[in-house]
Protein backbone atom coordinates (compact mmCIF):
# COMPACT_ATOMS: atom_id res chain seq x y z
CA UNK A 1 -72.78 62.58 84.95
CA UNK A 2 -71.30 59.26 83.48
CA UNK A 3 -73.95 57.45 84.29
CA UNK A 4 -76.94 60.16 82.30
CA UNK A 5 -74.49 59.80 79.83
CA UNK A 6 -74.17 55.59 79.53
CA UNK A 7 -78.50 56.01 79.89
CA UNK A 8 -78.98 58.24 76.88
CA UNK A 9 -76.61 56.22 74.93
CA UNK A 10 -78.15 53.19 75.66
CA UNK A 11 -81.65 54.79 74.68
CA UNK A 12 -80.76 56.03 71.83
CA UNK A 13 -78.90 52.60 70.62
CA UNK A 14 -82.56 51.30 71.55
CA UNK A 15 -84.02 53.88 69.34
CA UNK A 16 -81.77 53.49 66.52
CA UNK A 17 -82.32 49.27 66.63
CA UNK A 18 -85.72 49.95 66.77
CA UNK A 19 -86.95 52.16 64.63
CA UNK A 20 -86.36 49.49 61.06
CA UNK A 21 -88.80 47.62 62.22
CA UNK A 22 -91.14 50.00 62.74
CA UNK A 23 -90.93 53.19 60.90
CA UNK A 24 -88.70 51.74 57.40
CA UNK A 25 -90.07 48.22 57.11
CA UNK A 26 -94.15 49.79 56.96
CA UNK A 27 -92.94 52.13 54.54
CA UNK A 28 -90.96 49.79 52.43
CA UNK A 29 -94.12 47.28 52.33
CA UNK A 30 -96.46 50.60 51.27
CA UNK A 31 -93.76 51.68 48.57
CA UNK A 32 -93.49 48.30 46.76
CA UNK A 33 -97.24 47.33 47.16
CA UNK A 34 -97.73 50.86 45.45
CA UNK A 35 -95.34 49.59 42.93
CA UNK A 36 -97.68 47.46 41.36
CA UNK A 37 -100.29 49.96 40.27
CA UNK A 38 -99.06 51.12 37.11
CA UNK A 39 -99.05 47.65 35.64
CA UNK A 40 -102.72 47.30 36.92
CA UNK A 41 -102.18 44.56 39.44
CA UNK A 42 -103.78 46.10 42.54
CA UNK A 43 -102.30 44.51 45.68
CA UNK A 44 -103.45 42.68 48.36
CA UNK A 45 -104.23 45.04 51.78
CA UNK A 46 -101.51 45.96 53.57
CA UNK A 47 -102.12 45.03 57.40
CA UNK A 48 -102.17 47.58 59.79
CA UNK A 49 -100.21 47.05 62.99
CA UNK A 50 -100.23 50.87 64.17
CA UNK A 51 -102.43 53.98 65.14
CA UNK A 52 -99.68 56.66 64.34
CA UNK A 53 -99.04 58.03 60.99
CA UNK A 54 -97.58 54.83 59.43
CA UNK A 55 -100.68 52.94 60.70
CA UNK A 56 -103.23 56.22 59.25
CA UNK A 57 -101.21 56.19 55.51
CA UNK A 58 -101.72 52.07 55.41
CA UNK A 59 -105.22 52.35 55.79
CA UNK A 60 -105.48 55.10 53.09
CA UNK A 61 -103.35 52.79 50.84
CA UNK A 62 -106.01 50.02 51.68
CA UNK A 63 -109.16 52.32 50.64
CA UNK A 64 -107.82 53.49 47.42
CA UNK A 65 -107.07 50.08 45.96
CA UNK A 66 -110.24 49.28 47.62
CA UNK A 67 -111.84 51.63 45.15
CA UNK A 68 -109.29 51.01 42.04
CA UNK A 69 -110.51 47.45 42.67
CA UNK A 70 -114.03 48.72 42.40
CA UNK A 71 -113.65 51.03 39.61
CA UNK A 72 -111.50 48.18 37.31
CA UNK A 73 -114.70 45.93 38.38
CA UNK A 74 -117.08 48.52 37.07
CA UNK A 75 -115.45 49.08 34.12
CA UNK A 76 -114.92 45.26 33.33
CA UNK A 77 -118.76 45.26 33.45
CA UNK A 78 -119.28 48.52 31.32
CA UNK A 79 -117.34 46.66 28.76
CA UNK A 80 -119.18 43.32 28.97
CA UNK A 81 -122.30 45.40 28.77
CA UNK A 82 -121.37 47.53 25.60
CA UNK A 83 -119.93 44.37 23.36
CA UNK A 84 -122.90 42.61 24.15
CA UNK A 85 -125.50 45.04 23.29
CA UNK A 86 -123.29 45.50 20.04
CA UNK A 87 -124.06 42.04 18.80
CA UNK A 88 -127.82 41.96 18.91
């Protein structure tokens, strides 16, 4: 019995140590990537080192500033376009 007990102790210190590396430190590097949105600096692509959900919620982060980085691009364009037909 003592020694099921030392096992799942030992486990779960395993777990515990663990799991900031890689379940909080993914979702700290998503949360202040996302950060930088609002003052229209989209980030650089955040590398994907799993297949579970942390590794499926990076790669969405990577395709939506994929297209912001399209859209701003577009727009940019639009813009150049407009002023420049404006002049003649």
């Amino acid at each position: 019995m003592l020694a099921i007990t030392a096992v799942s102790l030992f486990l779960v210190l395993v777990i515990i140590l663990k799991a900031p590396g890689t379940i909080i430190q993914p979702i700290y590097e998503l949360t202040k990537k996302s950060g930088r949105f609002p003052r229209r600096n989209i980030p650089k692509r955040i590398e994907v080192k799993s297949e579970n959900e942390v590794g499926m919620l990076a790669l969405s982060f990577n395709k939506m500033a994929e297209k912001l980085s399209e859209y701003e691009k577009s727009n940019v364009e639009k813009l150049i376009a407009e002023k420049k037909s404006r002049k003649r």
